[in-house]
C-alpha atoms as a PDB file:
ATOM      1  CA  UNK A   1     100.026  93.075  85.715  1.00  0.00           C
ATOM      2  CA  UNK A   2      96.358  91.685  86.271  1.00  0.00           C
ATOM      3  CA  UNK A   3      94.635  88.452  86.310  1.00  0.00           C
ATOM      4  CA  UNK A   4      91.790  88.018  83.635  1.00  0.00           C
ATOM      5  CA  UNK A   5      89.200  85.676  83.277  1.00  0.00           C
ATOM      6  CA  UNK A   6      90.329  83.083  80.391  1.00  0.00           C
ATOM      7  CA  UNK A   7      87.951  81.892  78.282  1.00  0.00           C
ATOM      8  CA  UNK A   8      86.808  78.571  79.443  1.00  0.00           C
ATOM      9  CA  UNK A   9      84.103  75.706  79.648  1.00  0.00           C
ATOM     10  CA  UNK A  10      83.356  73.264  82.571  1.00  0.00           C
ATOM     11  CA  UNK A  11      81.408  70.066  81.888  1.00  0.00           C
ATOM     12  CA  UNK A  12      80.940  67.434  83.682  1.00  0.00           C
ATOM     13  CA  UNK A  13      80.578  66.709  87.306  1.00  0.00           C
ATOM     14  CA  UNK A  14      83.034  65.431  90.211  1.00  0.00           C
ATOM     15  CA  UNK A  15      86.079  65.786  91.480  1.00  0.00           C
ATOM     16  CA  UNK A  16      87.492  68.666  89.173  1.00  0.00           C
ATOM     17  CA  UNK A  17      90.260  68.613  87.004  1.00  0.00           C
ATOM     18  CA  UNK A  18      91.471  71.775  84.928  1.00  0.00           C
ATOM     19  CA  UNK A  19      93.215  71.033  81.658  1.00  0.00           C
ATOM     20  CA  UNK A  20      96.328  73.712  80.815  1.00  0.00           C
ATOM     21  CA  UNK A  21      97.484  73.604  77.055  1.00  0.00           C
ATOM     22  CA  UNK A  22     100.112  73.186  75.007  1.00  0.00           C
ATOM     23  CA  UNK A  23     101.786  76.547  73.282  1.00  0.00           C
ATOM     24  CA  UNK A  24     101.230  74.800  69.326  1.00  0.00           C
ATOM     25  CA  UNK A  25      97.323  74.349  70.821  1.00  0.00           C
ATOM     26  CA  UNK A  26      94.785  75.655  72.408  1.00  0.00           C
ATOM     27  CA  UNK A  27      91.638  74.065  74.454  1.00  0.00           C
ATOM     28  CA  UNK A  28      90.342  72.521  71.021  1.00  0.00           C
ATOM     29  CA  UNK A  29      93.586  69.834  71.975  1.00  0.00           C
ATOM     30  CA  UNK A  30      91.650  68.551  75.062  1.00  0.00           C
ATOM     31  CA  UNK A  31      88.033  67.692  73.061  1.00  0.00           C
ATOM     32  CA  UNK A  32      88.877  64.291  73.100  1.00  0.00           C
ATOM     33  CA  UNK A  33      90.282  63.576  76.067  1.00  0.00           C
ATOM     34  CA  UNK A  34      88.051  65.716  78.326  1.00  0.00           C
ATOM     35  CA  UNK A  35      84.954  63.644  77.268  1.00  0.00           C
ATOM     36  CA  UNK A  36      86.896  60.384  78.227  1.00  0.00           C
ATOM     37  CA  UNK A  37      87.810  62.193  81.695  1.00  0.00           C
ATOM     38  CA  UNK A  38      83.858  63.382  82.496  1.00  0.00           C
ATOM     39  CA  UNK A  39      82.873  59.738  81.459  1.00  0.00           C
ATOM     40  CA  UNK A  40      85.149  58.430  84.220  1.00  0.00           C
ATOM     41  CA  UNK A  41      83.347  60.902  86.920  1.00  0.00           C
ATOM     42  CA  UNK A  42      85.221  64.131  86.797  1.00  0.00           C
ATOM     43  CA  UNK A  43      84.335  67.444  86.466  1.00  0.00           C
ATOM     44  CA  UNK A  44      86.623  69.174  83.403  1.00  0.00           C
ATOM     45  CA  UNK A  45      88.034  72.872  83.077  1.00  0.00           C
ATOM     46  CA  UNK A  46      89.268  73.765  79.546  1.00  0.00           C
ATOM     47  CA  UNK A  47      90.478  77.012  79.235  1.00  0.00           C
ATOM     48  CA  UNK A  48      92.494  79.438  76.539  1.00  0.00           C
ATOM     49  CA  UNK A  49      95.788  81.049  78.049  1.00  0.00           C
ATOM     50  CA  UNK A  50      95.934  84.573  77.135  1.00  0.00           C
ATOM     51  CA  UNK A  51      97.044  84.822  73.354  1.00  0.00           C
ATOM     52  CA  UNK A  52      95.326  81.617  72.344  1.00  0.00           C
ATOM     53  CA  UNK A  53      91.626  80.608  71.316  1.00  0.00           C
ATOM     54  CA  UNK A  54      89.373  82.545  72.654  1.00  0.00           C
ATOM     55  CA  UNK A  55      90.800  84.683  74.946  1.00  0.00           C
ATOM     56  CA  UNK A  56      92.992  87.651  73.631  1.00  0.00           C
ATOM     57  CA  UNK A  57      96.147  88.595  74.326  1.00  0.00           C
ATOM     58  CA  UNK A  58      96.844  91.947  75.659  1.00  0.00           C
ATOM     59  CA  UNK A  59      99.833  94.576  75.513  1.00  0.00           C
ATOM     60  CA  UNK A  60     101.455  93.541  79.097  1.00  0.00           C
ATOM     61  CA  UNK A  61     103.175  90.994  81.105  1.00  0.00           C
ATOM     62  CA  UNK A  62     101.346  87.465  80.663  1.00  0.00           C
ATOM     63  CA  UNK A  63     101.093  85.360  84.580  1.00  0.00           C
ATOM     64  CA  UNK A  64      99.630  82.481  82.951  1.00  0.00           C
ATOM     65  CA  UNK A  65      99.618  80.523  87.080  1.00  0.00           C
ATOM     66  CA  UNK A  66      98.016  83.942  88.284  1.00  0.00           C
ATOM     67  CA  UNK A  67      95.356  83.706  85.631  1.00  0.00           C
ATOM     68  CA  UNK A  68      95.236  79.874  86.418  1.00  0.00           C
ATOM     69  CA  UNK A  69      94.579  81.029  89.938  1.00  0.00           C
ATOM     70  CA  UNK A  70      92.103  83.558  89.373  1.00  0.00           C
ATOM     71  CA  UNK A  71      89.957  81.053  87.179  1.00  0.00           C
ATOM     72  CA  UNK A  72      90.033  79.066  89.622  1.00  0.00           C
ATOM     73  CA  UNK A  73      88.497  81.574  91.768  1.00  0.00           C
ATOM     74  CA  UNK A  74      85.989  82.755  89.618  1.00  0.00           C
ATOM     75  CA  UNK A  75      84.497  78.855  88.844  1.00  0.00           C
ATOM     76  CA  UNK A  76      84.321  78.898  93.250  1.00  0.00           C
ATOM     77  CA  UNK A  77      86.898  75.760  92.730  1.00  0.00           C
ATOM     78  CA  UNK A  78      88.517  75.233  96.619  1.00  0.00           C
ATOM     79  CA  UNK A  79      91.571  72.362  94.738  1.00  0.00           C
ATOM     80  CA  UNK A  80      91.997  71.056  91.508  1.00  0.00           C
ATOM     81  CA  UNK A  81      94.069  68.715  89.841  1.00  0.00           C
ATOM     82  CA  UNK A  82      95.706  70.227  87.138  1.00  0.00           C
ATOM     83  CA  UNK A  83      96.964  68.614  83.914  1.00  0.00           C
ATOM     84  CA  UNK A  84      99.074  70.614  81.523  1.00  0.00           C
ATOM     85  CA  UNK A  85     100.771  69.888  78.204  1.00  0.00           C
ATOM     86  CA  UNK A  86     103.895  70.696  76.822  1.00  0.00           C
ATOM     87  CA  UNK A  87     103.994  74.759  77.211  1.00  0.00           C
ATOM     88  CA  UNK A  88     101.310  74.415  79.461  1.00  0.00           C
ATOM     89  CA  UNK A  89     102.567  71.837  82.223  1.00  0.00           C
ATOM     90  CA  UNK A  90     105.129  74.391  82.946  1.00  0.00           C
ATOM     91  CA  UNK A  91     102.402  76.836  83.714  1.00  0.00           C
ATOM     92  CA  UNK A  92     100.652  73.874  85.727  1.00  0.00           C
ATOM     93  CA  UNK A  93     104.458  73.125  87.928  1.00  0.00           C
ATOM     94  CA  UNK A  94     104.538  77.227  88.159  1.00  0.00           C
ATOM     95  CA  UNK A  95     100.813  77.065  89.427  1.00  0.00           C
ATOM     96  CA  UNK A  96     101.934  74.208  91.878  1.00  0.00           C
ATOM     97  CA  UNK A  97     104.594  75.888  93.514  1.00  0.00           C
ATOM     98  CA  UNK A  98     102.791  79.525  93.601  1.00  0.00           C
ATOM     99  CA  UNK A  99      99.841  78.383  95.301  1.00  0.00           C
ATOM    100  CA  UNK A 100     100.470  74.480  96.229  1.00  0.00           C
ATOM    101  CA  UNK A 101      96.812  74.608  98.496  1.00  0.00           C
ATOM    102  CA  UNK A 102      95.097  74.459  95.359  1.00  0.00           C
ATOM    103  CA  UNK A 103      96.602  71.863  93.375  1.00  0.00           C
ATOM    104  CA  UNK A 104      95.133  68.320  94.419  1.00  0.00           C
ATOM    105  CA  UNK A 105      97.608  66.439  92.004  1.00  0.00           C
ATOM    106  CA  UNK A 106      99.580  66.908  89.046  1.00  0.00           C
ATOM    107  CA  UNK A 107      99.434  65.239  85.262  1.00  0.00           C
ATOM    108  CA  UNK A 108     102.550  66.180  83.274  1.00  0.00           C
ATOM    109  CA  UNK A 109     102.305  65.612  79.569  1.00  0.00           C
ATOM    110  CA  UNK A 110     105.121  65.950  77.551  1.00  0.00           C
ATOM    111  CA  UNK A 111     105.886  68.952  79.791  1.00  0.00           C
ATOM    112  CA  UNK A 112     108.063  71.900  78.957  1.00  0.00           C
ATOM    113  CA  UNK A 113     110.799  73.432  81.852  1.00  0.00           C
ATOM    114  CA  UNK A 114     112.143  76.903  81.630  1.00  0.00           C
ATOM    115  CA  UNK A 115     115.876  75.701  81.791  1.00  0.00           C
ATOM    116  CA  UNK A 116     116.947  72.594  79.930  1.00  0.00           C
ATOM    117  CA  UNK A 117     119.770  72.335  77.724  1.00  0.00           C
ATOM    118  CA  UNK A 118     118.423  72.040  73.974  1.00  0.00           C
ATOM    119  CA  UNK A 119     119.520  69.902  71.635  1.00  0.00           C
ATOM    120  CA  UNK A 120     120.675  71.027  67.944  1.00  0.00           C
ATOM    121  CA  UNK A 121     117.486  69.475  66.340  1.00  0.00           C
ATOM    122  CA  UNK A 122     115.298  71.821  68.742  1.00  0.00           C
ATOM    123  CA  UNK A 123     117.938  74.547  67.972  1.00  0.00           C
ATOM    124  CA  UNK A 124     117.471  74.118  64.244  1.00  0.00           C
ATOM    125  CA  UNK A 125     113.726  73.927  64.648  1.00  0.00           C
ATOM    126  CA  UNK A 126     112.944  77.394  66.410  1.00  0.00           C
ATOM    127  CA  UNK A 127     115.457  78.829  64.019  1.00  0.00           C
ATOM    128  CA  UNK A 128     113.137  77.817  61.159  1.00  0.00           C
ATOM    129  CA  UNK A 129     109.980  78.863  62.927  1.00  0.00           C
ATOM    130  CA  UNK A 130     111.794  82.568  63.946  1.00  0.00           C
ATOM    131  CA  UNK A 131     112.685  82.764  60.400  1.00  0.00           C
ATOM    132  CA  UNK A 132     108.778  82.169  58.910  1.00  0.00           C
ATOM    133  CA  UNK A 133     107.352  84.174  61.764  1.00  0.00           C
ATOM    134  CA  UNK A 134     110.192  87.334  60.994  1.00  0.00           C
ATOM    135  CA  UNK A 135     108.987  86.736  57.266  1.00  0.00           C
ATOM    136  CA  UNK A 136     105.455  87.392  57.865  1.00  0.00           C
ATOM    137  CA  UNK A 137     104.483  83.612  56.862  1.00  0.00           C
ATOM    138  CA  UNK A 138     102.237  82.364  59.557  1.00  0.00           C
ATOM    139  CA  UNK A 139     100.965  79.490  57.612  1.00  0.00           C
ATOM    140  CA  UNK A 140     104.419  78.057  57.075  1.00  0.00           C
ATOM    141  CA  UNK A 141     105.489  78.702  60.498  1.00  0.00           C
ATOM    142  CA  UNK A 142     102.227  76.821  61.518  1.00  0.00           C
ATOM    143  CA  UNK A 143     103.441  74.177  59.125  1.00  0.00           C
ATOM    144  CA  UNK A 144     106.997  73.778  60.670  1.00  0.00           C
ATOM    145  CA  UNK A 145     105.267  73.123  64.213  1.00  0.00           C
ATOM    146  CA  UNK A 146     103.124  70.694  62.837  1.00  0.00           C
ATOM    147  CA  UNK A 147     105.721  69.148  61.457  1.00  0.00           C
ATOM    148  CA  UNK A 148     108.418  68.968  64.110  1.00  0.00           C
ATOM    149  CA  UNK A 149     106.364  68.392  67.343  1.00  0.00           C
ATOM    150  CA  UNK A 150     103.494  66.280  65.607  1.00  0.00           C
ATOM    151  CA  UNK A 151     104.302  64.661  62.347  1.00  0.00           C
ATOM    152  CA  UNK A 152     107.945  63.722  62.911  1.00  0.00           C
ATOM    153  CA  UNK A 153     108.762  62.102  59.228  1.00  0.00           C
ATOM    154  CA  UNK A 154     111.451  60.077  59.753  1.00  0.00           C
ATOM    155  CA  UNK A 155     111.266  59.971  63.320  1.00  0.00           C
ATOM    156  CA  UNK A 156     107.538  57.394  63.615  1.00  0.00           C
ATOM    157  CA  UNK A 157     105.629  55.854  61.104  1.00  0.00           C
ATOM    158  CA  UNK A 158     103.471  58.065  58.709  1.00  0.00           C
ATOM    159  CA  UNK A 159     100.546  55.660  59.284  1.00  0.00           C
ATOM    160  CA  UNK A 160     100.372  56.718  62.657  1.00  0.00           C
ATOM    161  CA  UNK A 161      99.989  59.958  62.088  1.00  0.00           C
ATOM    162  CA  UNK A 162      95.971  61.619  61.689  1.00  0.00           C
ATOM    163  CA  UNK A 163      95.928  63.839  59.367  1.00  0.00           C
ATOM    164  CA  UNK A 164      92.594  65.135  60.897  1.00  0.00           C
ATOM    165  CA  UNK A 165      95.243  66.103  63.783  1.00  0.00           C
ATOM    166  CA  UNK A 166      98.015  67.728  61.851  1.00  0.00           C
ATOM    167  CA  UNK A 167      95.198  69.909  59.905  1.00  0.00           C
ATOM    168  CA  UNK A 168      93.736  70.679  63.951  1.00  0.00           C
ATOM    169  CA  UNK A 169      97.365  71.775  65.202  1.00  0.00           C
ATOM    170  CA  UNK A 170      98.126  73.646  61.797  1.00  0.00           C
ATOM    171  CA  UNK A 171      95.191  75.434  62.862  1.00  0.00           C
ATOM    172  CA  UNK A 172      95.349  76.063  66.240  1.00  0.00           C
ATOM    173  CA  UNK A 173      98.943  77.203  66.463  1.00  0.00           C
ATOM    174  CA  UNK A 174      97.954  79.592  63.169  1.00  0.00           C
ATOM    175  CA  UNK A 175      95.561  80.971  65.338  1.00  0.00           C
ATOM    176  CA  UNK A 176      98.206  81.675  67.773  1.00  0.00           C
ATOM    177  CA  UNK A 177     100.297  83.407  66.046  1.00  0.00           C
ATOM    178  CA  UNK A 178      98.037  85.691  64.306  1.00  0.00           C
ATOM    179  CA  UNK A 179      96.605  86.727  67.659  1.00  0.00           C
ATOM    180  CA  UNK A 180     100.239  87.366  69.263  1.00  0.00           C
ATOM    181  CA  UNK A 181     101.106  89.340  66.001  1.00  0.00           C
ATOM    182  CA  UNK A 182     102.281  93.089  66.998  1.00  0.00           C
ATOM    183  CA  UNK A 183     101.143  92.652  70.406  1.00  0.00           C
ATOM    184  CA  UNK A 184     103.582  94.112  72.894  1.00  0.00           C
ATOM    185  CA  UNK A 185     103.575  91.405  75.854  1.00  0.00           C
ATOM    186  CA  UNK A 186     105.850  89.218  76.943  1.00  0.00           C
ATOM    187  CA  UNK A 187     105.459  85.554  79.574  1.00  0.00           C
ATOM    188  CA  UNK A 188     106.501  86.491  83.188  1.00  0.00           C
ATOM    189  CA  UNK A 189     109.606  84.281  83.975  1.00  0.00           C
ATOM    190  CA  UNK A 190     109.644  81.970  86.424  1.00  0.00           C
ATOM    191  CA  UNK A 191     112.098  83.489  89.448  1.00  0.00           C
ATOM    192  CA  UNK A 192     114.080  81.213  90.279  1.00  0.00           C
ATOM    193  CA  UNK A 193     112.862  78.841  87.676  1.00  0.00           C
ATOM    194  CA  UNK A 194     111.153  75.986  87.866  1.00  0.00           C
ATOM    195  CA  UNK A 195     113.481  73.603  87.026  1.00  0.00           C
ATOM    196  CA  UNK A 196     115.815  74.616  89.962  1.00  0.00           C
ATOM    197  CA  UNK A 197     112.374  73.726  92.452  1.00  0.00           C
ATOM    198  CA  UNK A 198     111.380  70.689  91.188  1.00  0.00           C
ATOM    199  CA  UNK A 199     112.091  69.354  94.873  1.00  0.00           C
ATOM    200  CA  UNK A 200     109.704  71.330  96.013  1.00  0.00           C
ATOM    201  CA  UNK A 201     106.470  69.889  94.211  1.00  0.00           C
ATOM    202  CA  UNK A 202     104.719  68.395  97.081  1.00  0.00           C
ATOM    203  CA  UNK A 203     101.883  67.034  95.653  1.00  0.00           C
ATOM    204  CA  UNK A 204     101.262  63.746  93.763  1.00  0.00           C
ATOM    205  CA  UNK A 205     102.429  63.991  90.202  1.00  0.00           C
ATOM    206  CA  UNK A 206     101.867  61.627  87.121  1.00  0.00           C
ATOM    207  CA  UNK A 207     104.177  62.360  84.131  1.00  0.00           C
ATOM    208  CA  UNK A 208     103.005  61.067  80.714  1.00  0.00           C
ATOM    209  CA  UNK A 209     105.067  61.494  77.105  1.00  0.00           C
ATOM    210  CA  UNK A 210     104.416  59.924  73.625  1.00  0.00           C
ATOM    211  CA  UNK A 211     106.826  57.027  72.789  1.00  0.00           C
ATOM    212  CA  UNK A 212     107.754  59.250  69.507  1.00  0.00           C
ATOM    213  CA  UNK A 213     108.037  63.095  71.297  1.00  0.00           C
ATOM    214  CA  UNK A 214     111.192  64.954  70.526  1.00  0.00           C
ATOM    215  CA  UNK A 215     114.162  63.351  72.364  1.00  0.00           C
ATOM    216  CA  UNK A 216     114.409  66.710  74.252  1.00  0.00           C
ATOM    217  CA  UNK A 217     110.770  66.112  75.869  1.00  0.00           C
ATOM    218  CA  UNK A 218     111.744  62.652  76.722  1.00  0.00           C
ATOM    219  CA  UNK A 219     114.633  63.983  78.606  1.00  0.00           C
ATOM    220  CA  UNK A 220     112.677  66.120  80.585  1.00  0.00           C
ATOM    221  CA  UNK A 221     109.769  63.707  81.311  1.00  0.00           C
ATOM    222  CA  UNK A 222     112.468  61.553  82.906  1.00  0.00           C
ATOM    223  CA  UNK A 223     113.984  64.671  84.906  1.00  0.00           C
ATOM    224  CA  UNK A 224     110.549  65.068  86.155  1.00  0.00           C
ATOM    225  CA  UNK A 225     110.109  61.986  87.325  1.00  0.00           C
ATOM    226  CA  UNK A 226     113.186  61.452  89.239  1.00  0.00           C
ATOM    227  CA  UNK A 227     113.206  65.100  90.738  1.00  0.00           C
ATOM    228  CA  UNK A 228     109.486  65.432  91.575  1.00  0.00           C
ATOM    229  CA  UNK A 229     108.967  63.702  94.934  1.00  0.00           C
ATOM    230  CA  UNK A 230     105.433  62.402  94.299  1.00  0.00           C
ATOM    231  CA  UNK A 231     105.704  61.377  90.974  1.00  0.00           C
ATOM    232  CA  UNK A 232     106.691  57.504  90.047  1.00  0.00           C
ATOM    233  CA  UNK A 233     108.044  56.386  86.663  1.00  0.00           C
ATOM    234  CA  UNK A 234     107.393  57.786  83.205  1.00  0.00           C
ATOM    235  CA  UNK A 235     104.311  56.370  81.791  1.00  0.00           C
ATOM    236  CA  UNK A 236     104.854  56.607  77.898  1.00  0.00           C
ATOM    237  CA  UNK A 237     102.239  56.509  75.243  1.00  0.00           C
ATOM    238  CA  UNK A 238     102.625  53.965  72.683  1.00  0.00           C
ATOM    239  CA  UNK A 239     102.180  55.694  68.774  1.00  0.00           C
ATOM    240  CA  UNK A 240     101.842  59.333  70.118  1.00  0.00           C
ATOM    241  CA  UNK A 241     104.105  62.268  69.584  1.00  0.00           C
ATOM    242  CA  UNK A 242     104.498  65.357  71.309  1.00  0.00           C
ATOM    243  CA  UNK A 243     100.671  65.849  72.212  1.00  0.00           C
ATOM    244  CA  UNK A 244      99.459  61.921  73.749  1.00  0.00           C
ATOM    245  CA  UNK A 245      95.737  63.538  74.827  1.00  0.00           C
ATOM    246  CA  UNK A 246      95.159  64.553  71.289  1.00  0.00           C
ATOM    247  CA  UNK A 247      96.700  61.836  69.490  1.00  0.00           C
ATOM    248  CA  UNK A 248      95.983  59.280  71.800  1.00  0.00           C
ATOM    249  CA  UNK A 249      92.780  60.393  73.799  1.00  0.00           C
ATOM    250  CA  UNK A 250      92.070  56.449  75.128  1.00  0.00           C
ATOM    251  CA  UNK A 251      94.674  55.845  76.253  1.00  0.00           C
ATOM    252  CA  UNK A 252      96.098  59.007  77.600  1.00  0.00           C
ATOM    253  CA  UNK A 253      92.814  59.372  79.356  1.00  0.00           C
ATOM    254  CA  UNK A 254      93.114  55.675  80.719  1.00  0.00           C
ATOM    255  CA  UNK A 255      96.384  56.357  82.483  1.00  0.00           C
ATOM    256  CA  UNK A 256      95.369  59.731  83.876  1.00  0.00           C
ATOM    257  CA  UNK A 257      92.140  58.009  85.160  1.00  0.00           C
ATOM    258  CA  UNK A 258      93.519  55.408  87.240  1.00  0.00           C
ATOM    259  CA  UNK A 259      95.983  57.807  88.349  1.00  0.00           C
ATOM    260  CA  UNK A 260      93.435  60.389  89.905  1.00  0.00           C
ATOM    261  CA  UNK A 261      91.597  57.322  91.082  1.00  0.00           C
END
């Protein structure tokens, strides 16, 4: 297993801050938000974990907080704070506890765990994806994730939803698959998972989900919040979903701001 230099873009200058994520995105999710974060004096590291974007997945075991690390060493950044969505705040808390020295502070948006127990709805949901992926239908499987993590009908108002953002996610998770396709690698586990060290997160930690996420994410945000020792109550994201920096880039930005302030 070795550490490869993602694919990634720094702009901006100040106090860094590197920006890990989702797994239905890639560093196209962060556009947005990242300008809104450079504006407010930081410097901003986007990057594309192995498989997604720009950067291409090889046959192998993936260490997305080793190749965290090792960007981190390549840019010559000392300590970062590190933000991470969904998929991709797991990789952030994995990061955090690997190599805590390097981690400043942590944002935590609608963040994944690696042990959680999953409600039928989620259940039902990768069922449909595995089932479109196993059929060779990439664009419906894209469609499904769209649907379930971003569009929610029945769950939030339809008028809240951008359909400038569904079309982006359709996209970028598309993307993902097609580059995973046939590729033999697999995600290092966390060992022991994460979820069983959340006590152990010693630095400061702001944890952000959208008012409409999927209940499961919800759940978790609140876990993280009571287990993490540095982090202080939810904030949620009025009219946002499962990704509040894409959907919401003002206001997500405006709460991570005064946080890292």
């Amino acid at each position: 297993m070795t550490a490869t230099v993602l694919h990634h873009e720094v702009r901006g200058e100040g106090p860094p801050v590197l920006l890990v994520h989702a797994g239905i995105a890639d560093s196209r999710m962060w556009d947005g938000f990242a300008d809104r974060l450079v504006a407010g004096g930081h410097q901003v590291i986007t990057c594309d974990l192995r498989g997604f974007g720009r950067t291409p997945l090889a046959p192998g075991v993936v260490s997305n907080p080793r190749d965290l690390r090792a960007l981190l060493d390549h840019l010559g950044v000392e300590r970062a704070a590190v933000a991470g969505a969904s998929f991709g705040g797991l990789q952030a808390l994995g990061l955090a506890l690997r190599a805590p020295a390097r981690v400043s502070a942590l944002v935590l948006l609608g963040s994944a765990l690696d042990e959680f127990d999953a409600s039928p709805a989620l259940d039902a949901f990768d069922a449909a994806e595995e089932a479109a992926i196993d059929a060779g239908d990439l664009d419906a499987a894209a469609a499904i994730n769209a649907g379930f993590w971003v569009e929610r009908p029945g769950e939030r108002p339809a008028a809240d939803v951008d359909p400038a953002v569904l079309d982006l996610v359709r996209t970028m998770q598309r993307d993902a698959f097609a580059a995973q396709a046939d590729v033999d690698a697999s995600i290092e586990p966390f060992d022991p998972p994460v979820a069983r060290r959340l006590g152990d997160v010693a630095m400061p930690t702001l944890v952000v989900v959208g008012a409409d996420d999927v209940p499961d994410f919800v759940a978790i945000a609140r876990r993280l919040a009571d287990e993490i020792p540095g982090a202080g109550p939810v904030v949620t994201i009025a009219r946002a979903a499962h990704l509040p920096a894409l959907e919401r880039p003002a206001e997500t930005a405006a709460a991570v701001l005064d946080f890292l302030a």
